[in-house]
PDB file of N, CA and C in Angstrom:
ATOM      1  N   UNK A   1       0.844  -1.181   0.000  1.00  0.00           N
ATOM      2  CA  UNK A   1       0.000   0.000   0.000  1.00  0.00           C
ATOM      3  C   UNK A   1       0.890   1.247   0.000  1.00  0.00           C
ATOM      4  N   UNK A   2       0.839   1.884  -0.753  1.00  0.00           N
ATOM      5  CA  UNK A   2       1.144   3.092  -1.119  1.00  0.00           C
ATOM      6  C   UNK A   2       1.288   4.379   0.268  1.00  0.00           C
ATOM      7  N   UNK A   3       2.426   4.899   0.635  1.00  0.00           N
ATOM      8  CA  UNK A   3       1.973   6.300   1.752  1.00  0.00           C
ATOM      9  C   UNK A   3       1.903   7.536   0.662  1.00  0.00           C
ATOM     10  N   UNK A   4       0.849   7.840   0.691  1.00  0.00           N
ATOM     11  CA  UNK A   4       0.431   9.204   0.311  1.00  0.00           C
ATOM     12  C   UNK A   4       1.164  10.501   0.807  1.00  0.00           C
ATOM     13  N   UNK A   5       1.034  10.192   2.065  1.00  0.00           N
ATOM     14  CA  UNK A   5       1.450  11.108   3.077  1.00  0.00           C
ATOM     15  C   UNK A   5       2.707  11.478   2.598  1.00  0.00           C
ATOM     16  N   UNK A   6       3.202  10.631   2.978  1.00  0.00           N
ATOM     17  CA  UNK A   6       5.136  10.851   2.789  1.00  0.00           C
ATOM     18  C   UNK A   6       5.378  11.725   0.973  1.00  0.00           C
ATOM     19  N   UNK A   7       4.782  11.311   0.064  1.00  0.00           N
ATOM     20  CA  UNK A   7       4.484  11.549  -1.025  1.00  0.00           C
ATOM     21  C   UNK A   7       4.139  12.821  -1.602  1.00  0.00           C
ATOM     22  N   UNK A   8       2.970  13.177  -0.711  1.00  0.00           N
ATOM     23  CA  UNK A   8       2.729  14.544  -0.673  1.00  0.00           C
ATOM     24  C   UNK A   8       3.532  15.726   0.056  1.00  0.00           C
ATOM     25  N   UNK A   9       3.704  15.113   0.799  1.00  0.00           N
ATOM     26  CA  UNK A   9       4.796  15.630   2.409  1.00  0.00           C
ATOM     27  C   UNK A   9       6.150  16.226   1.589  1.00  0.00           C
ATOM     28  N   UNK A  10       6.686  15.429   0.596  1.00  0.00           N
ATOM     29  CA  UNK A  10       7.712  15.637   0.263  1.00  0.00           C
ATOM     30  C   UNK A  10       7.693  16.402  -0.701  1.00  0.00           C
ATOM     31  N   UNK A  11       6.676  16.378  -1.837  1.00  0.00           N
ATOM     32  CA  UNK A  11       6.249  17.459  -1.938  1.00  0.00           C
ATOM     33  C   UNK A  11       6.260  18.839  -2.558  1.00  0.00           C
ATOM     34  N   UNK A  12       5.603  18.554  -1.602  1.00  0.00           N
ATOM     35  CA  UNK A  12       4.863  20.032  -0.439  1.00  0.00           C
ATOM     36  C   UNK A  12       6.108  20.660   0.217  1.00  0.00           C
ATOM     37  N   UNK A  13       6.901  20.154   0.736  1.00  0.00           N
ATOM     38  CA  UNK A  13       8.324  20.946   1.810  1.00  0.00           C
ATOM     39  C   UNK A  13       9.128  22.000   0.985  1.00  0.00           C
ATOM     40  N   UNK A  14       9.480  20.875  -0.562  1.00  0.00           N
ATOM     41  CA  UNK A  14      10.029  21.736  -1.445  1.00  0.00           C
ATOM     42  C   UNK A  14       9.143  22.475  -2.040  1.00  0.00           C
ATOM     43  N   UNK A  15       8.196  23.093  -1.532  1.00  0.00           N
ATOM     44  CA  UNK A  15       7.041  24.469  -1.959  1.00  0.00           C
ATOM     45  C   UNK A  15       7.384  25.602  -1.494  1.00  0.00           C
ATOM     46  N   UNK A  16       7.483  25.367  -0.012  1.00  0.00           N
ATOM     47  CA  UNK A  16       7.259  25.940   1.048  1.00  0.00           C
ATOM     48  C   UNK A  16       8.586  26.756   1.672  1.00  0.00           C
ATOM     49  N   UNK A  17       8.305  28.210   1.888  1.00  0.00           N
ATOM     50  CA  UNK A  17       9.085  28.519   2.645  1.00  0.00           C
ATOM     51  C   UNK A  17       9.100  28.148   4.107  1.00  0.00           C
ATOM     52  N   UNK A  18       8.257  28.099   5.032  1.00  0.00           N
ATOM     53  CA  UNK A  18       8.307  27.336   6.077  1.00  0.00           C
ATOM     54  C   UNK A  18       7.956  25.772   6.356  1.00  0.00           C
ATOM     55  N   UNK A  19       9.245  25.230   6.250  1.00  0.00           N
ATOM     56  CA  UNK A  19       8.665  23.717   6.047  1.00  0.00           C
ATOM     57  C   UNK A  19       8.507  22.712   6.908  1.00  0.00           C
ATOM     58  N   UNK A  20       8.579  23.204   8.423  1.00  0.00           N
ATOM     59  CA  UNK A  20       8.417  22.827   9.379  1.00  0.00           C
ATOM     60  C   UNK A  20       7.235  23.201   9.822  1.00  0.00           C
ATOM     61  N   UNK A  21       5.886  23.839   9.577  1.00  0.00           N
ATOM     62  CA  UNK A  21       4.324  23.763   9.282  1.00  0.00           C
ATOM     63  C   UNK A  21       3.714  23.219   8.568  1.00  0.00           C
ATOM     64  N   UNK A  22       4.187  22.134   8.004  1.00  0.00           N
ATOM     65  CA  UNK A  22       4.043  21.141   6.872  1.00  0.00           C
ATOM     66  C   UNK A  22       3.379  20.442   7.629  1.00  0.00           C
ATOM     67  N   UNK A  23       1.574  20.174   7.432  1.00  0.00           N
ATOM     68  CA  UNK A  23       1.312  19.030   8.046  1.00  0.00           C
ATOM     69  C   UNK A  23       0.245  18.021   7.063  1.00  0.00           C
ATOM     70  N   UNK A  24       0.246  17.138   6.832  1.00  0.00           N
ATOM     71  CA  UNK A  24      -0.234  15.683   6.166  1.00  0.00           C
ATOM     72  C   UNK A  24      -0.493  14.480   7.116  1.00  0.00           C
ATOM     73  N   UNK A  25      -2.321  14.747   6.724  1.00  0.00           N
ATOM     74  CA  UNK A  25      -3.496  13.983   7.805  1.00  0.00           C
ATOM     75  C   UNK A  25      -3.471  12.960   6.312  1.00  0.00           C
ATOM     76  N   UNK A  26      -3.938  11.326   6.878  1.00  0.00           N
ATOM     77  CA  UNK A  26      -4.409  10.744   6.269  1.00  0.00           C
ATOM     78  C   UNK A  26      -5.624  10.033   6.334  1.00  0.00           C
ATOM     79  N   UNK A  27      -6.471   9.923   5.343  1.00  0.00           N
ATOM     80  CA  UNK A  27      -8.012   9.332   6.493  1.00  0.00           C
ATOM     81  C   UNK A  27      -8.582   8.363   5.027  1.00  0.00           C
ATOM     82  N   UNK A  28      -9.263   7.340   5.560  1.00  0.00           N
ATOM     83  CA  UNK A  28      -9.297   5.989   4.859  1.00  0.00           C
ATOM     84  C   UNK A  28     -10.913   5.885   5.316  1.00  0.00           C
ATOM     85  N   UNK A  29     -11.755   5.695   4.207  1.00  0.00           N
ATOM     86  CA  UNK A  29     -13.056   5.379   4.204  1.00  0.00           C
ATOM     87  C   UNK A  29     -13.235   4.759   3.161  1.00  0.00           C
ATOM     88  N   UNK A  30     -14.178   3.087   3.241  1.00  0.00           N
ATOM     89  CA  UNK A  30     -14.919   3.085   1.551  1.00  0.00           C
ATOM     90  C   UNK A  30     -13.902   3.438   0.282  1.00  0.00           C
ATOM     91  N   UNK A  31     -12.987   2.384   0.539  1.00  0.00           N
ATOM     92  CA  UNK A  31     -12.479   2.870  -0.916  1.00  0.00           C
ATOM     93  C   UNK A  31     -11.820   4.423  -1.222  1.00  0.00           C
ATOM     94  N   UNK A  32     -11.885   4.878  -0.621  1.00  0.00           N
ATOM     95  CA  UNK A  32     -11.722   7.217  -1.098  1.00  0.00           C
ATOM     96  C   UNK A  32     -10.088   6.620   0.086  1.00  0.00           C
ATOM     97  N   UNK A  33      -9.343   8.009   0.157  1.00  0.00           N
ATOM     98  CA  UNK A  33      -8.464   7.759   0.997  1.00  0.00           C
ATOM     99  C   UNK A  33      -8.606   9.473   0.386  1.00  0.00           C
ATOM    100  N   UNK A  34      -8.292  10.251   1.815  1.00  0.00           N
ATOM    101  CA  UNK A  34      -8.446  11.580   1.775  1.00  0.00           C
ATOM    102  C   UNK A  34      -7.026  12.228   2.418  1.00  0.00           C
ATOM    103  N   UNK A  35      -6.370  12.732   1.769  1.00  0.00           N
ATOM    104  CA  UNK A  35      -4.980  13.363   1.941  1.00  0.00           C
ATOM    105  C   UNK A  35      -5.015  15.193   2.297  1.00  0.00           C
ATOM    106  N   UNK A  36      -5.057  15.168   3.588  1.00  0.00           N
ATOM    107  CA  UNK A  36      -5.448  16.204   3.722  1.00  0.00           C
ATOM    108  C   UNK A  36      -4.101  17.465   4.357  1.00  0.00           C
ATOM    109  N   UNK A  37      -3.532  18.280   3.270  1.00  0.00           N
ATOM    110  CA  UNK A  37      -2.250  19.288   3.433  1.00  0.00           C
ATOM    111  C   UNK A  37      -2.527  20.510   4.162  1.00  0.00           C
ATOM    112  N   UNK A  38      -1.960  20.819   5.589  1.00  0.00           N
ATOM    113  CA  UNK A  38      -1.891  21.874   6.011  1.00  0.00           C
ATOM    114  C   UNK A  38      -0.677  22.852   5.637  1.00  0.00           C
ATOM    115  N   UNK A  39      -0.992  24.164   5.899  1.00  0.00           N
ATOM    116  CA  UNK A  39       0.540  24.420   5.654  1.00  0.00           C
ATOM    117  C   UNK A  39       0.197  26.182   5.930  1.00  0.00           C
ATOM    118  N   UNK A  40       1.427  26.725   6.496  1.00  0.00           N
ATOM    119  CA  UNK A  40       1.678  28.314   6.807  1.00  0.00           C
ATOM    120  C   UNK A  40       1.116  28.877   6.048  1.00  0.00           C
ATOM    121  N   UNK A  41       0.239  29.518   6.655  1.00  0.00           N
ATOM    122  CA  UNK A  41      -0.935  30.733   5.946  1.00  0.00           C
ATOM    123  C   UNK A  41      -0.513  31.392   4.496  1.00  0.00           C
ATOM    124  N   UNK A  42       0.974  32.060   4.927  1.00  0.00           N
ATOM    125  CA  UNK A  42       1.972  32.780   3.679  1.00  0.00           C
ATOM    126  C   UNK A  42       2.349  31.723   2.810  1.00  0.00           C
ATOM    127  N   UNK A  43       2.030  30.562   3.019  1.00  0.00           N
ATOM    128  CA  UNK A  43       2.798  29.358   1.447  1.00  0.00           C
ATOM    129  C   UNK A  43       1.799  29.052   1.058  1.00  0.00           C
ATOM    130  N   UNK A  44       0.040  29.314   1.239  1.00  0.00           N
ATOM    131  CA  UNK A  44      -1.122  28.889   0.970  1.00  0.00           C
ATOM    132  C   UNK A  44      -1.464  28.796  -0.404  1.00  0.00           C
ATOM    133  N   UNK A  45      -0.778  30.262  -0.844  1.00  0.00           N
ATOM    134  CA  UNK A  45      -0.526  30.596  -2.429  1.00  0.00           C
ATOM    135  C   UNK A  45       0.327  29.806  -3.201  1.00  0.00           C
ATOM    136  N   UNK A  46       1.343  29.452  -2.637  1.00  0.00           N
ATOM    137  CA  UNK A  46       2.449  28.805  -3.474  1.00  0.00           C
ATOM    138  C   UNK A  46       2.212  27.096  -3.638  1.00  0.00           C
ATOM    139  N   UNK A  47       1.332  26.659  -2.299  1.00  0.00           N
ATOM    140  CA  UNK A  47       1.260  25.287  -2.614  1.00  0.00           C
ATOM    141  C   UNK A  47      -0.313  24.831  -3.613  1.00  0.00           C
ATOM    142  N   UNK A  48      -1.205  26.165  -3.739  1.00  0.00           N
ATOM    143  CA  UNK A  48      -2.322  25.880  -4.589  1.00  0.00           C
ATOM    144  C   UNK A  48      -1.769  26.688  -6.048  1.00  0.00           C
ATOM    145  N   UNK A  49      -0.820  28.102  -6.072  1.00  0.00           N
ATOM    146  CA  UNK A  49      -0.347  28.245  -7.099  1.00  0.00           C
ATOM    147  C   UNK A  49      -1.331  28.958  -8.163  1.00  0.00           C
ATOM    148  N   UNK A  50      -1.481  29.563  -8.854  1.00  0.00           N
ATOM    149  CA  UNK A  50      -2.166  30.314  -9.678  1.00  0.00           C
ATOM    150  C   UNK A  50      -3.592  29.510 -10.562  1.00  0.00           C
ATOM    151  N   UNK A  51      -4.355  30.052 -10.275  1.00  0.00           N
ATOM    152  CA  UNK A  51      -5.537  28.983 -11.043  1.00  0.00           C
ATOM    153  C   UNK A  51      -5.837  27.608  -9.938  1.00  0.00           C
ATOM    154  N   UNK A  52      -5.092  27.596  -9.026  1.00  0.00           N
ATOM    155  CA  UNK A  52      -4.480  25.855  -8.918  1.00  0.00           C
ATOM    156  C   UNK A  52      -4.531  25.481  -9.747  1.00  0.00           C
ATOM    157  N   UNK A  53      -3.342  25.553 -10.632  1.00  0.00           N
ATOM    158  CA  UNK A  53      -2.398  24.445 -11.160  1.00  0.00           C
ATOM    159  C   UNK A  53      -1.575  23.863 -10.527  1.00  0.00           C
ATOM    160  N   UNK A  54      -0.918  24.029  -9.412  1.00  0.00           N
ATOM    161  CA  UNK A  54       0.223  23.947  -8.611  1.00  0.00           C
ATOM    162  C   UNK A  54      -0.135  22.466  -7.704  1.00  0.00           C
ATOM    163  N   UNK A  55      -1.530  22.721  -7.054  1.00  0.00           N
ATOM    164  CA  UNK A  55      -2.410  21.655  -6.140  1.00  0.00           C
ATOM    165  C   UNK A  55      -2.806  20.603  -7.604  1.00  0.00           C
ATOM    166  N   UNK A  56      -3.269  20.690  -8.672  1.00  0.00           N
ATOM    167  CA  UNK A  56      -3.825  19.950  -9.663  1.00  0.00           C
ATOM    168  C   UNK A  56      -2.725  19.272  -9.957  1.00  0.00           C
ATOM    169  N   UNK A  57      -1.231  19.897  -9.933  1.00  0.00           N
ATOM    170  CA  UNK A  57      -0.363  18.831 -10.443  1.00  0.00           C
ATOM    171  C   UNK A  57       0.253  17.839  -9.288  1.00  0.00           C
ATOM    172  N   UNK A  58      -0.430  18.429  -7.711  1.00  0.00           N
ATOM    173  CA  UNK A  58       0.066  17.593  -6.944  1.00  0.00           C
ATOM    174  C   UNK A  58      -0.753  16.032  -6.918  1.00  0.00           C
ATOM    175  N   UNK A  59      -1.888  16.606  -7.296  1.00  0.00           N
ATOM    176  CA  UNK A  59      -3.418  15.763  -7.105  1.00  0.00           C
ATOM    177  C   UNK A  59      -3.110  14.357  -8.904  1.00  0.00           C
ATOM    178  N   UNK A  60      -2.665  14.910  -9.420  1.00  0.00           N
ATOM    179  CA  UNK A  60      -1.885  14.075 -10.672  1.00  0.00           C
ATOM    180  C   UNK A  60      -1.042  13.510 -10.555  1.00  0.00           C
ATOM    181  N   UNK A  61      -0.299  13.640  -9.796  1.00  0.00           N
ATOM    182  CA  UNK A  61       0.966  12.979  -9.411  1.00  0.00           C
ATOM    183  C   UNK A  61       0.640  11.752  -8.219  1.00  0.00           C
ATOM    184  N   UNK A  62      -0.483  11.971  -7.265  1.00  0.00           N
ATOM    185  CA  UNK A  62      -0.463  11.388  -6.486  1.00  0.00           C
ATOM    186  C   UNK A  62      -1.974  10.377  -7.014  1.00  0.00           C
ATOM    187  N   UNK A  63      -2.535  10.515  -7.934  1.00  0.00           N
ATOM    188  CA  UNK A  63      -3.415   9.551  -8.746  1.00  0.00           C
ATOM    189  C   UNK A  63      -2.915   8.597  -9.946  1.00  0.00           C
ATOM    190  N   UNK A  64      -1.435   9.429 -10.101  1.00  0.00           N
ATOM    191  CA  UNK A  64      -0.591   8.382 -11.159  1.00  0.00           C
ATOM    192  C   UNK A  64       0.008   7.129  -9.596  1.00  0.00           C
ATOM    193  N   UNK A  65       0.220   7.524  -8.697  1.00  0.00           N
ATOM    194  CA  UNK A  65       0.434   6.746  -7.764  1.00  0.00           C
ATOM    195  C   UNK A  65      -0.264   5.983  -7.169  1.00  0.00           C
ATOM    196  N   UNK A  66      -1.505   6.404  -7.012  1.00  0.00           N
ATOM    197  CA  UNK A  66      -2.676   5.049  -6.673  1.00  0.00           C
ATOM    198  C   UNK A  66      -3.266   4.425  -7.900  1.00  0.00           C
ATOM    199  N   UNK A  67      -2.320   4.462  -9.362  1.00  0.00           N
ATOM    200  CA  UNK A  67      -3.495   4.089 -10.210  1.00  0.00           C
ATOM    201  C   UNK A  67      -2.888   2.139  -9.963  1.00  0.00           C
ATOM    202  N   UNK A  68      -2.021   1.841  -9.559  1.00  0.00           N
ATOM    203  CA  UNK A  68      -1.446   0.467  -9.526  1.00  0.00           C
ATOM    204  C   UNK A  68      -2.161  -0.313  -8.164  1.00  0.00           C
ATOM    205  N   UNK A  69      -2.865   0.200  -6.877  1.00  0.00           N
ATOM    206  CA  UNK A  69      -3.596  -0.119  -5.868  1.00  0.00           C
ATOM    207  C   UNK A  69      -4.971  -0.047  -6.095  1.00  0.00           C
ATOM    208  N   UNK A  70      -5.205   0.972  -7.136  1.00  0.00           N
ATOM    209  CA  UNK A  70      -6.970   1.059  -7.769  1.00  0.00           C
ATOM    210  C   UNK A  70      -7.287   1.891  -6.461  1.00  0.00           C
ATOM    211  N   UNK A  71      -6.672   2.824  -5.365  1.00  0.00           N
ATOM    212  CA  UNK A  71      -7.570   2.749  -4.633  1.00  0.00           C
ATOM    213  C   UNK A  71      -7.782   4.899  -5.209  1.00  0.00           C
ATOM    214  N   UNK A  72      -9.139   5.520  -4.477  1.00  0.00           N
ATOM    215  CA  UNK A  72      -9.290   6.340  -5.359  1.00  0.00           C
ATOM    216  C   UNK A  72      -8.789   7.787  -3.971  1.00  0.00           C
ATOM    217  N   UNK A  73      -7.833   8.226  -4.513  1.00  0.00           N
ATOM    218  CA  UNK A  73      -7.508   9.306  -3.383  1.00  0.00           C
ATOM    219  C   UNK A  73      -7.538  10.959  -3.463  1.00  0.00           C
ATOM    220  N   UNK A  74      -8.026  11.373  -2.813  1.00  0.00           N
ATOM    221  CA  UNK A  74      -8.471  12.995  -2.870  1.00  0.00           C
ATOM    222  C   UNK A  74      -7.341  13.818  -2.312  1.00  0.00           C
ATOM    223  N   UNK A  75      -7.131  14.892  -2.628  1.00  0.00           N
ATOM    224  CA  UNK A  75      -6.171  15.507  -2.038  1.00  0.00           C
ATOM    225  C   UNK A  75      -6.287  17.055  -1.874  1.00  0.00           C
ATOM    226  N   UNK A  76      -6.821  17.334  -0.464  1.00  0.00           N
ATOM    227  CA  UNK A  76      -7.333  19.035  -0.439  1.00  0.00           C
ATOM    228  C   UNK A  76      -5.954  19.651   1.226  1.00  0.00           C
ATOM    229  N   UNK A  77      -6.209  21.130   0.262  1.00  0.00           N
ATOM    230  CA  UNK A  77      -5.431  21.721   0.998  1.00  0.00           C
ATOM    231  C   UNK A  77      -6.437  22.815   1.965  1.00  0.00           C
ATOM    232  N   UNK A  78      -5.998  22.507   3.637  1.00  0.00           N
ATOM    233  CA  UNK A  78      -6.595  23.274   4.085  1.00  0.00           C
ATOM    234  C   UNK A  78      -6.012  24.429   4.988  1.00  0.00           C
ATOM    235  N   UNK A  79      -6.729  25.042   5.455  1.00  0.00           N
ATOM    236  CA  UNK A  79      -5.744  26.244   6.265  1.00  0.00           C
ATOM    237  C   UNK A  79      -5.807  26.004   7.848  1.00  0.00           C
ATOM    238  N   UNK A  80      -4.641  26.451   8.505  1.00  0.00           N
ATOM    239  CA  UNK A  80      -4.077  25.950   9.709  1.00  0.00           C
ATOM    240  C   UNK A  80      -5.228  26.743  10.698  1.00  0.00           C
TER     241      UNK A  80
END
């Protein structure tokens, strides 16, 4: 089974100017597995990125990674 966490975690750090507010919840229901990114108010921009494109290519990257487990994983960024 795949860690998301670590995946996203890693990342996410190289986003971030503060990368020690880096935080990655993982939560498992029914098939979904929900990856949920905290992170310093001031990097909020940089880890969703313009349009979100920035979050869309994280959310691609980490669905090319569950496509070999089938399992289906979400990935939202929330504020601290």
């Amino acid at each position: 089974m795949p860690d998301y966490c670590r995946l996203v975690e890693g990342i996410v750090k190289q986003l971030v100017t503060v990368s020690d507010a880096v935080s990655v919840t993982e939560e498992r229901d029914s098939g979904t597995v929900r990856v949920k990114v905290s992170v310093d108010p001031q990097d909020l921009g940089r880890v969703i990125g313009r349009r979100g494109v920035t979050v869309n290519a994280i959310r691609t990257v980490v669905k090319a990674a569950s496509m070999k487990s089938g399992e289906r994983v979400k990935v939202d960024v929330v504020e601290q």
